[in-house]
Protein backbone atom coordinates (compact mmCIF):
# COMPACT_ATOMS: atom_id res chain seq x y z
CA UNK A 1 -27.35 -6.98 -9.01
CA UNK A 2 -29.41 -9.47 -6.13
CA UNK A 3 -28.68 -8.26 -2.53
CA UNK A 4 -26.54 -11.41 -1.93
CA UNK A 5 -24.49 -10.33 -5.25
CA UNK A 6 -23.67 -7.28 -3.57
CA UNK A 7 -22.73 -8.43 -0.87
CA UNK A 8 -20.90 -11.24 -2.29
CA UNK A 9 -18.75 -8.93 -4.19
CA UNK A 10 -18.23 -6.56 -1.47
CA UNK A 11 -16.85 -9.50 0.75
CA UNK A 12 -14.89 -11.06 -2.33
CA UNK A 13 -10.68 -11.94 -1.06
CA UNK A 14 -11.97 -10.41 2.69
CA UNK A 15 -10.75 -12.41 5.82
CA UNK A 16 -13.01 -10.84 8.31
CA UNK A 17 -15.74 -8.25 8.60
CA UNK A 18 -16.62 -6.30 11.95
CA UNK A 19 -20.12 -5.54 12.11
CA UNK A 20 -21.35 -6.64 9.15
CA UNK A 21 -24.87 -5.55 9.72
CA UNK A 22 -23.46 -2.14 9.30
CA UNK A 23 -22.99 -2.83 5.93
CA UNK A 24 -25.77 -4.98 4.81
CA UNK A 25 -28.25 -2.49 6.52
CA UNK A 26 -28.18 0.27 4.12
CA UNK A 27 -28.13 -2.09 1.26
CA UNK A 28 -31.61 -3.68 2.30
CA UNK A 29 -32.34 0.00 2.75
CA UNK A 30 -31.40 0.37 -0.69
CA UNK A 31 -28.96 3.01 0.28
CA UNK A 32 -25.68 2.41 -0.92
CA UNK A 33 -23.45 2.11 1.95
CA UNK A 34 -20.36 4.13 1.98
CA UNK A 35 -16.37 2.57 2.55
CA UNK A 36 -13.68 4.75 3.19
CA UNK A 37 -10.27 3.58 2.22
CA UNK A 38 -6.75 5.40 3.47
CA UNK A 39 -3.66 5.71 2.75
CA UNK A 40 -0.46 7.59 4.66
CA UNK A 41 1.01 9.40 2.17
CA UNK A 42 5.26 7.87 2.82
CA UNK A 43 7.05 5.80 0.46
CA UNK A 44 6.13 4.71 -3.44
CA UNK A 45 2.84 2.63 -3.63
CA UNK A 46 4.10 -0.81 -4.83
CA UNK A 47 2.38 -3.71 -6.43
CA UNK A 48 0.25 -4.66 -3.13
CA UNK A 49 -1.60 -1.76 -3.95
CA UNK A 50 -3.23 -3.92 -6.62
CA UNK A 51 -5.04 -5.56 -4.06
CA UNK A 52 -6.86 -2.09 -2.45
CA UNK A 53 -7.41 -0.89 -6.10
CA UNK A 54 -9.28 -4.39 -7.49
CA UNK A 55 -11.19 -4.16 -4.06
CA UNK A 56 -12.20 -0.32 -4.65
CA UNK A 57 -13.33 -1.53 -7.92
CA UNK A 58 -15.68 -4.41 -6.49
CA UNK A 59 -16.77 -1.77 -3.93
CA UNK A 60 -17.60 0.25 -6.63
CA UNK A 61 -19.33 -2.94 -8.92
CA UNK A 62 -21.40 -3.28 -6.27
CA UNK A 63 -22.95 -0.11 -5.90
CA UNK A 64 -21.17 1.32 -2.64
CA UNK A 65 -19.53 5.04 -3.12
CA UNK A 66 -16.01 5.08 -2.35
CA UNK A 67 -13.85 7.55 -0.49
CA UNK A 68 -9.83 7.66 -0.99
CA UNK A 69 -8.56 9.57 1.99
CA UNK A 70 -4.57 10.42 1.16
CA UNK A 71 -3.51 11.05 4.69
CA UNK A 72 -0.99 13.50 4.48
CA UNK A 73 -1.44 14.22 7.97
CA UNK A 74 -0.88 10.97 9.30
CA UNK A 75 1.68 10.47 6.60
CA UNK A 76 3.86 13.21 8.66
CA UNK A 77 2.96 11.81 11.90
CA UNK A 78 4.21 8.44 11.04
CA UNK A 79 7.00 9.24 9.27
CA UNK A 80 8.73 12.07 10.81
CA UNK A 81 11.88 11.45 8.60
CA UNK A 82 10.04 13.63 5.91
CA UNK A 83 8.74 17.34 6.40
CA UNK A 84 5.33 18.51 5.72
CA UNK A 85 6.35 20.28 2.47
CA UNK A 86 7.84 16.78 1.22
CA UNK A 87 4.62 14.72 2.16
CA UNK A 88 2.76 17.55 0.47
CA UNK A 89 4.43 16.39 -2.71
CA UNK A 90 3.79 12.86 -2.05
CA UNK A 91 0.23 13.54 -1.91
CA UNK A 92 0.00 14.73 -5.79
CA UNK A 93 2.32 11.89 -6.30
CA UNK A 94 -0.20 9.15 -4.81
CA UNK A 95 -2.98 11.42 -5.96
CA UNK A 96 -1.46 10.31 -9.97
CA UNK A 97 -0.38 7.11 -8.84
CA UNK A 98 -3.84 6.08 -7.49
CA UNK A 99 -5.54 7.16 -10.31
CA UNK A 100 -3.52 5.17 -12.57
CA UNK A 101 -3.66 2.13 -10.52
CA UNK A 102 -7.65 2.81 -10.73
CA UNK A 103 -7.57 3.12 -14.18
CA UNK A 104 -5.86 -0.19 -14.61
CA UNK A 105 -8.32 -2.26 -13.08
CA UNK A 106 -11.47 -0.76 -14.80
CA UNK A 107 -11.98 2.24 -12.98
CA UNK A 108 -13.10 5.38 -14.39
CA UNK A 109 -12.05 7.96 -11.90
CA UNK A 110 -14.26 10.59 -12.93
CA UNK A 111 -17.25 8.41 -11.58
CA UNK A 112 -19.63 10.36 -8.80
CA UNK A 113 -19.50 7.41 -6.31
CA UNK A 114 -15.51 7.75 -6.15
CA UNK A 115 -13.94 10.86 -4.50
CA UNK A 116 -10.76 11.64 -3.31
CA UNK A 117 -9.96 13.49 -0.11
CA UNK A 118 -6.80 15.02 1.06
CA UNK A 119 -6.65 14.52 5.27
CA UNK A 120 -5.63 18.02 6.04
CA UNK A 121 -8.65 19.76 3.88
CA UNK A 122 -10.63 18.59 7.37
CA UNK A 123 -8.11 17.53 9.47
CA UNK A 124 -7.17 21.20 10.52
CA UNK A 125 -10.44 22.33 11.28
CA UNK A 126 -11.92 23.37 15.07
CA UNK A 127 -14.14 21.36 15.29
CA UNK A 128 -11.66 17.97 14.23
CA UNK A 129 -9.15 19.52 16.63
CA UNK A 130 -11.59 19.89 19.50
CA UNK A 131 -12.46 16.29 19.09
CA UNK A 132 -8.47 14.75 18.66
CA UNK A 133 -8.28 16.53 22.27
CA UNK A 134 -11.46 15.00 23.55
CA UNK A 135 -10.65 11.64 22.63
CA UNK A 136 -7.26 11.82 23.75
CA UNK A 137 -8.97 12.80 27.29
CA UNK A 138 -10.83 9.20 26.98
CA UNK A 139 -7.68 7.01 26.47
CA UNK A 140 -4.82 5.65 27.94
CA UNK A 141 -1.38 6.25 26.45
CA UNK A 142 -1.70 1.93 26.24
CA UNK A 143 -4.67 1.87 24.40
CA UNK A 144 -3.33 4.80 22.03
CA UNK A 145 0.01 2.35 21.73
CA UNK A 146 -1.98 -0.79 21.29
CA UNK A 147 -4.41 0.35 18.73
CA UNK A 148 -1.26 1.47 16.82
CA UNK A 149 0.79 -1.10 17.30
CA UNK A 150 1.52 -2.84 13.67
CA UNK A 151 1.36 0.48 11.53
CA UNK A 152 3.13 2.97 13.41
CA UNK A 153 6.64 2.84 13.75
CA UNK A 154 7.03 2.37 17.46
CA UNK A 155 10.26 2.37 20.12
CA UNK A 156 11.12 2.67 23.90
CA UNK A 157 11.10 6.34 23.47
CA UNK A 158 8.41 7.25 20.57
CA UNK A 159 7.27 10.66 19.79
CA UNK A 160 4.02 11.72 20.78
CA UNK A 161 2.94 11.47 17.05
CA UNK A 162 3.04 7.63 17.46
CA UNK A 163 0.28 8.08 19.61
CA UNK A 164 -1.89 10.57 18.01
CA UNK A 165 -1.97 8.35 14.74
CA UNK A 166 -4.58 5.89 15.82
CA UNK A 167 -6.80 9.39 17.41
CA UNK A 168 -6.92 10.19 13.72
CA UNK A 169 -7.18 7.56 12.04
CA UNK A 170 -10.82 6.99 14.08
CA UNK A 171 -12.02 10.10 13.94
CA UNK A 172 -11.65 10.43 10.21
CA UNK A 173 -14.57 7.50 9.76
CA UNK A 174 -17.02 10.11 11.37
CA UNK A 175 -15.64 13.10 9.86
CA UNK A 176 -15.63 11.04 5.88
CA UNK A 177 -19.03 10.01 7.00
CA UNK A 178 -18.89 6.64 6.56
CA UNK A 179 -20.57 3.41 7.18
CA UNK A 180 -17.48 1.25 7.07
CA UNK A 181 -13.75 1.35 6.44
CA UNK A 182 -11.78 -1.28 4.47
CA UNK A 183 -7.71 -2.10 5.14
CA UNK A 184 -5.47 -4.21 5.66
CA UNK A 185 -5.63 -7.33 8.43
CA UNK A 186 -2.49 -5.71 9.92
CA UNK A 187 -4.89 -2.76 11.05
CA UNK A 188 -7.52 -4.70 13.25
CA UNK A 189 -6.51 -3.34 15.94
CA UNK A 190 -6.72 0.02 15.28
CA UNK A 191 -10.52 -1.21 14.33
CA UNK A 192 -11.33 -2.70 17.66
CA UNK A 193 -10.05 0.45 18.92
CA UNK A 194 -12.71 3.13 16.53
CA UNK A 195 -15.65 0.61 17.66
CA UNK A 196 -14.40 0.97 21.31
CA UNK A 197 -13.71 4.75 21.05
CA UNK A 198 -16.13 6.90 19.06
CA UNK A 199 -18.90 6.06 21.33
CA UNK A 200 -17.25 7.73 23.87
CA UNK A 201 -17.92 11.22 21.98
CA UNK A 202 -21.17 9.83 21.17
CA UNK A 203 -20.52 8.84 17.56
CA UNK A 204 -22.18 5.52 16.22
CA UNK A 205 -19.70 2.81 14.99
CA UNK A 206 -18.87 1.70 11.58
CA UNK A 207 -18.06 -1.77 10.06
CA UNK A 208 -14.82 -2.83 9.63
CA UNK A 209 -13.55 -4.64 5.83
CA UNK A 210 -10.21 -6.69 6.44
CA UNK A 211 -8.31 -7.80 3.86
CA UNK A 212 -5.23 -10.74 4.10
CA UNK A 213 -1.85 -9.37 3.61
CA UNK A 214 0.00 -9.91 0.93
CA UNK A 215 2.99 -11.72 1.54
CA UNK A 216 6.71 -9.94 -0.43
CA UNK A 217 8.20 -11.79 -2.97
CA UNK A 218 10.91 -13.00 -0.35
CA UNK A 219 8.16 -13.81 2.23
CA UNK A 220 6.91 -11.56 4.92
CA UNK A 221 4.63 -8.18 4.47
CA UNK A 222 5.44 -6.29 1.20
CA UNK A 223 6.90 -3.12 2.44
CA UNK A 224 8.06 0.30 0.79
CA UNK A 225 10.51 0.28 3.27
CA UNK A 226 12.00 -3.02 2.33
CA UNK A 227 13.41 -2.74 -1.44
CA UNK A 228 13.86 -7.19 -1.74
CA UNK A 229 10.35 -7.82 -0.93
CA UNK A 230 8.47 -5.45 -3.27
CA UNK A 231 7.66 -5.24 -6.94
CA UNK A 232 7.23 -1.11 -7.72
CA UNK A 233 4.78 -0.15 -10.14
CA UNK A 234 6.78 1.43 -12.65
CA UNK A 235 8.95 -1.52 -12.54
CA UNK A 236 10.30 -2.17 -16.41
CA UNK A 237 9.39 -6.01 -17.35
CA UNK A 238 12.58 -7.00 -17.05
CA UNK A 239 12.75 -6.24 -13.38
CA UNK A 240 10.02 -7.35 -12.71
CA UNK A 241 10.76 -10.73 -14.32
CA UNK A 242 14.38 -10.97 -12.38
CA UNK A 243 12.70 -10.20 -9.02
CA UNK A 244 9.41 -12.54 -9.79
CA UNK A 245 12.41 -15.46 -10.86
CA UNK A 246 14.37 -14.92 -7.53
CA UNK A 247 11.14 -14.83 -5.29
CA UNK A 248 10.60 -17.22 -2.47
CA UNK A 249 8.28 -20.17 -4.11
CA UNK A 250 8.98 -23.30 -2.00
CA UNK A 251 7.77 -26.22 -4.45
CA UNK A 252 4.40 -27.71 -2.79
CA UNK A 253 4.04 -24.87 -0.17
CA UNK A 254 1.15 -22.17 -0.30
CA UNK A 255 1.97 -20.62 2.57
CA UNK A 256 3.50 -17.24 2.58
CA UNK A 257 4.03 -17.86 -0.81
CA UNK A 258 4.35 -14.20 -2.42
CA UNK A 259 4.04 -15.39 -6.25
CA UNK A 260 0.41 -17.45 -5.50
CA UNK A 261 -0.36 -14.24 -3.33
CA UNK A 262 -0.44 -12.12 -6.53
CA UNK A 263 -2.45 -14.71 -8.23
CA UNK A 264 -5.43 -14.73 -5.88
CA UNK A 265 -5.25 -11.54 -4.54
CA UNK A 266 -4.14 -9.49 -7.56
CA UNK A 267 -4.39 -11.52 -10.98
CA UNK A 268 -7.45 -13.37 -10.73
CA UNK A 269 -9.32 -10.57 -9.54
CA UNK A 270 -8.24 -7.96 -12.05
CA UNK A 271 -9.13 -10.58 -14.77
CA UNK A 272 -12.58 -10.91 -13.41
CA UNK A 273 -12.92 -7.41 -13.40
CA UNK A 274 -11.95 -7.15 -17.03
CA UNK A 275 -15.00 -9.86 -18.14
CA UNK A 276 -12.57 -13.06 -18.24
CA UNK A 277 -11.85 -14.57 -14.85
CA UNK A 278 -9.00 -16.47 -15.59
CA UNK A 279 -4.89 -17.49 -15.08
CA UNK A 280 -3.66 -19.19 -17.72
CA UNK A 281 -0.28 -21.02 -17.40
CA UNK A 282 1.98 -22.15 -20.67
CA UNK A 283 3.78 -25.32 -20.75
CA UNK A 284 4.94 -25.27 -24.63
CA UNK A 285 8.06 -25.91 -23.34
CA UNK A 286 7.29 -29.61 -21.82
CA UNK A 287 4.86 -29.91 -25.03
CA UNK A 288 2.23 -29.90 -22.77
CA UNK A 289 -1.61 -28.08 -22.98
CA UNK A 290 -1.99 -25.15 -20.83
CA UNK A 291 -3.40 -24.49 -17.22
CA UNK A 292 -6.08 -22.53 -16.94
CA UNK A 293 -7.68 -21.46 -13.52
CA UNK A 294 -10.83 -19.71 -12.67
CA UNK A 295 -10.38 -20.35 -8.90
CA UNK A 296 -7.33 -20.47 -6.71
CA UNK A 297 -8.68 -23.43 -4.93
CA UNK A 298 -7.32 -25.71 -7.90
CA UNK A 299 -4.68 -23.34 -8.61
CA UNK A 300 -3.52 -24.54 -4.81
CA UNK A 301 -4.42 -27.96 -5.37
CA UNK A 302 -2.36 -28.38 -8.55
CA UNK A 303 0.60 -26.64 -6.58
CA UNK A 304 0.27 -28.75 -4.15
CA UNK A 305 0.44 -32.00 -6.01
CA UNK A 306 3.54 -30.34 -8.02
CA UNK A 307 1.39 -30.44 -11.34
CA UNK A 308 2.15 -26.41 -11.42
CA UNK A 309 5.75 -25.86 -10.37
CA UNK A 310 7.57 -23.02 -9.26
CA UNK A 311 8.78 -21.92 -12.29
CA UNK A 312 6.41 -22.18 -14.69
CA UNK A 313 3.94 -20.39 -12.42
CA UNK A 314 6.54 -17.41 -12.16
CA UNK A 315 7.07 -17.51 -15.57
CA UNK A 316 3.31 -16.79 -16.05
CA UNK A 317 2.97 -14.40 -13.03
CA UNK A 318 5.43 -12.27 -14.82
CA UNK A 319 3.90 -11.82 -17.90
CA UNK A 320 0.53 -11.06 -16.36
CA UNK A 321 1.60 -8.82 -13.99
CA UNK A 322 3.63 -7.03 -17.11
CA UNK A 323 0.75 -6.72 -18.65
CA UNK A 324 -1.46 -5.17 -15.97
CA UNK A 325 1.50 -2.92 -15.33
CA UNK A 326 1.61 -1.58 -18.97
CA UNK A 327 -0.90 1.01 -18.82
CA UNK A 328 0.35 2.38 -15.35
CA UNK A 329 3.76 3.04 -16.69
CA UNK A 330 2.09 4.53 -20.15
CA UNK A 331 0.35 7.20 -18.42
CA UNK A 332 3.70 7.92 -15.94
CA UNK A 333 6.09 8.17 -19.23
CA UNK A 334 2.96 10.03 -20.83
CA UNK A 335 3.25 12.68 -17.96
CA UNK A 336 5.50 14.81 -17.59
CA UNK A 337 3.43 16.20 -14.70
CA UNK A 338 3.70 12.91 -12.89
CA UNK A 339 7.78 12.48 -13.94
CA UNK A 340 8.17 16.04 -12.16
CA UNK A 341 6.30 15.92 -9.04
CA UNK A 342 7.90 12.15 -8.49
CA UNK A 343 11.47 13.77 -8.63
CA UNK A 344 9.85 16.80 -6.26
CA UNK A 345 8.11 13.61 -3.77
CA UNK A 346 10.99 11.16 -3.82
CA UNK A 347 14.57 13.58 -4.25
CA UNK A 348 17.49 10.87 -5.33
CA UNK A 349 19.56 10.87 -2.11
CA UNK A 350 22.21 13.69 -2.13
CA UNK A 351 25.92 12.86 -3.30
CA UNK A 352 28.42 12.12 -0.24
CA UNK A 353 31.45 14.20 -0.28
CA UNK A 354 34.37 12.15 0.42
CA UNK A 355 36.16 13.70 3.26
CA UNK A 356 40.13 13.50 3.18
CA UNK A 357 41.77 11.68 5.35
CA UNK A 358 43.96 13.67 8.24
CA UNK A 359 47.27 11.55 8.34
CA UNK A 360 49.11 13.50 10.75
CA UNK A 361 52.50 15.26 11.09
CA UNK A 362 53.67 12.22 11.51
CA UNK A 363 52.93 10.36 8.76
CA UNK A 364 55.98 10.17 5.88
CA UNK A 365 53.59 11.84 2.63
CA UNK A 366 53.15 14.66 5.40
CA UNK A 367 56.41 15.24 5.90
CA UNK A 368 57.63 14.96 2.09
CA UNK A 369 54.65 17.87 1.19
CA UNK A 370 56.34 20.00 3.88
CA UNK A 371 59.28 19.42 2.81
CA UNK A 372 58.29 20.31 -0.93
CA UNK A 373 56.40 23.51 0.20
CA UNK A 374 59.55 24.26 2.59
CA UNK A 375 61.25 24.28 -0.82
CA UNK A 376 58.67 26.57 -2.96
CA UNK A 377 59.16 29.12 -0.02
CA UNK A 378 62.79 29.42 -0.18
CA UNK A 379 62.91 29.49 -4.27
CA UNK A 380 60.81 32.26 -4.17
C-alpha cells in the first residue's frame, strides 16, 4: 500500500483525529505506528462492537500493530455493582467474544501485529501506581470529573472510583506504548484530557482516532445497559429480525437512524473487508431489480428521495447482519468453554422468594386457623 492508502484506510468511518501528525509520522518513517484500543470489561459486547472490530481490521490492513487492552480494572472501577472475581470472568468472556468478533471480519487473531492485554497484568505494578498518585497530585477533582464525564457513571455523591477512571485510562497509552488510541466520539474528552495531562509527568502525547457513535435501534447510543436499543451478538435470526422490524426508521430521515447506522458503519465495511464492497437490497416483491450500494452517500440519497424505504432496507439489514453473525454464534455453540465461562461472567439473576403475607390477628382466615389449631390441641 501508497502512504495516502494507509492513511486513507486508517481514517476510513473516523469523525475526527487529534494530532494526526502523530500518526502519519511513523508511517513516513516507515515505522508502523501503534493504536491501542480498550475496552471495560461490564456488560455483553453487542452488535456496536462491529464497528471497533472492522476498524481493528483496517488498522491492521494498513500495516499499524494493534493492542486490545480488556480493562478489567477500570471495568471494576466503573461498575462497582460487580466484584473483582465477577469482572475477572468477564475478561475470558470478552477475551472469546473479541476473538470471535475478530474472526468475523477477516481477522486472524494469531497475527504478531495484534495482541491482547489484560489491564491488571500492568496496572498493579509500582511503578503504574506511583504514577496514578502523581497524576492525581496534578489535577483537580473537576478536571478528573470532566474528562470522565460521558463514560463513567456519575452522581451528586460518586465514589472516588469515578474519578480515578479517567487517571487510568491516560496512563495506560504510555504504559501500552502507543502512538495513538482509537474510541468512541463519546470519549473526546477523556482525550483532551491525556494530551493535557501526561506532559505533566513528562510523557509525550499520542494521537487521538474518534469514531461516530452508533445510534440503538430505538435511537440514542447502543447501550449494554439498555436491553430495547441493542442487537446482542449471539442473537438467533429471528430476534434479530423482530428487533431490526420494530427499530426506529423514520421514512426520509438519516438522522439517528440506527438501521442506516449499521449499514455504513458495520455492513459496508465488513463487505469491503471481505473483497466485495457492497449492500445489496431485494425488491422481488414489487417485481422490481435490486439496489446495490458501494457507498452510503447514494444509499442516503435514495433514502432520502423514498426510492429505499424503511422496510425493505430492514428487511435487507437483517439478513446481512444474520449472516455476519453466523460464524460468531458457531464458534459460541462450538464452545463449551465459552458457554461455561458466559454462565460464570453473566449468573441469570437469582429466583425471588415470595414472602407471605402477615394478615394479622385480626384478619377472619387468622382467626378460623386458630380456631382449627385450637381444635387439634384439644382432640389430642
Amino acid at each position: 500500500m501508497e502512504l495516502k492508502e494507509r492513511l486513507a484506510l486508517i481514517n476510513e468511518n473516523l469523525v475526527e483525529v487529534l494530532n494526526p501528525e502523530l500518526i502519519e509520522q511513523p508511517l513516513a518513517e516507515g515505522r508502523n505506528p501503534k493504536i491501542y484500543w480498550g475496552t471495560a470489561t461490564t456488560g455483553k459486547p453487542h452488535c456496536a462492537y462491529l464497528v471497533p472490530a472492522i476498524k481493528i481490521a483496517q488498522f491492521l490492513a494498513a500495516g499499524c500493530d494493534v493492542v486490545v487492552l480488556l480493562a478489567d480494572i477500570h471495568g471494576f472501577l466503573d461498575n462497582l455493582k460487580a466484584p473483582m472475581e465477577l469482572v475477572e470472568h468477564r475478561v475470558e468472556y470478552y477475551r472469546l467474544t473479541i476473538s470471535a468478533l475478530l474472526s468475523a471480519v477477516g481477522v486472524s487473531t494469531h497475527l504478531k501485529n495484534l495482541t491482547m492485554v489484560q489491564g491488571s497484568s500492568y496496572q498493579k505494578t509500582a511503578e503504574y501506581v506511583m504514577d496514578v498518585y502523581k497524576l492525581s497530585s496534578c489535577i483537580s477533582e473537576h478536571e478528573a470529573k470532566k474528562a470522565g464525564a460521558e463514560i463513567v457513571k456519575q452522581s451528586d455523591s460518586a465514589p472516588l472510583s469515578s474519578l480515578l477512571y479517567p487517571v487510568l485510562q491516560v496512563l495506560d497509552e504510555q504504559y501500552l506504548d502507543v502512538d495513538a488510541q482509537f474510541g468512541g466520539l463519546d470519549q473526546r474528552k477523556l482525550f483532551i484530557a491525556a494530551k493535557e495531562w501526561l506532559p505533566k509527568l513528562g510523557y509525550r502525547q499520542r494521537a487521538h482516532l474518534m469514531n461516530g457513535m452508533v445510534p440503538g435501534v430505538n435511537g440514542g447510543k447502543m447501550s449494554a445497559s439498555d436491553p430495547d436499543s441493542k442487537i446482542d451478538l449471539l442473537d438467533p435470526p429471528e430476534v434479530v429480525n423482530r428487533k431490526i422490524k420494530k427499530a426506529t426508521a423514520a421514512p426520509r430521515i438519516i438522522e439517528d437512524n440506527g438501521v442506516i447506522a449499521l449499514v455504513e458503519f458495520v455492513l459496508l465495511p465488513a463487505a469491503d473487508l471481505s473483497g466485495s464492497r457492497e449492500f445489496r437490497v431485494d425488491r422481488d416483491r414489487d417485481g422490481l431489480e435490486p439496489l446495490i450500494y458501494t457507498s452510503v452517500d447514494k444509499l442516503h440519497e435514495d433514502y432520502k428521495n423514498d426510492i429505499l424505504t424503511p422496510q425493505i432496507l430492514k428487511s435487507a439489514v437483517s439478513a446481512a447482519l444474520n449472516k455476519l453473525l453466523a460464524p460468531i454464534q458457531e464458534a459460541y455453540h462450538a464452545s463449551p468453554e465459552w458457554q461455561e465461562i458466559a454462565l460464570k461472567a453473566y449468573p441469570p439473576p437469582a429466583k425471588k422468594e415470595k414472602k407471605v403475607k402477615n394478615k394479622g390477628t385480626q384478619h377472619p382466615k387468622s382467626k378460623n386457623e386458630n380456631i382449627k389449631s385450637s381444635d387439634s390441641k384439644e382432640t389430642t
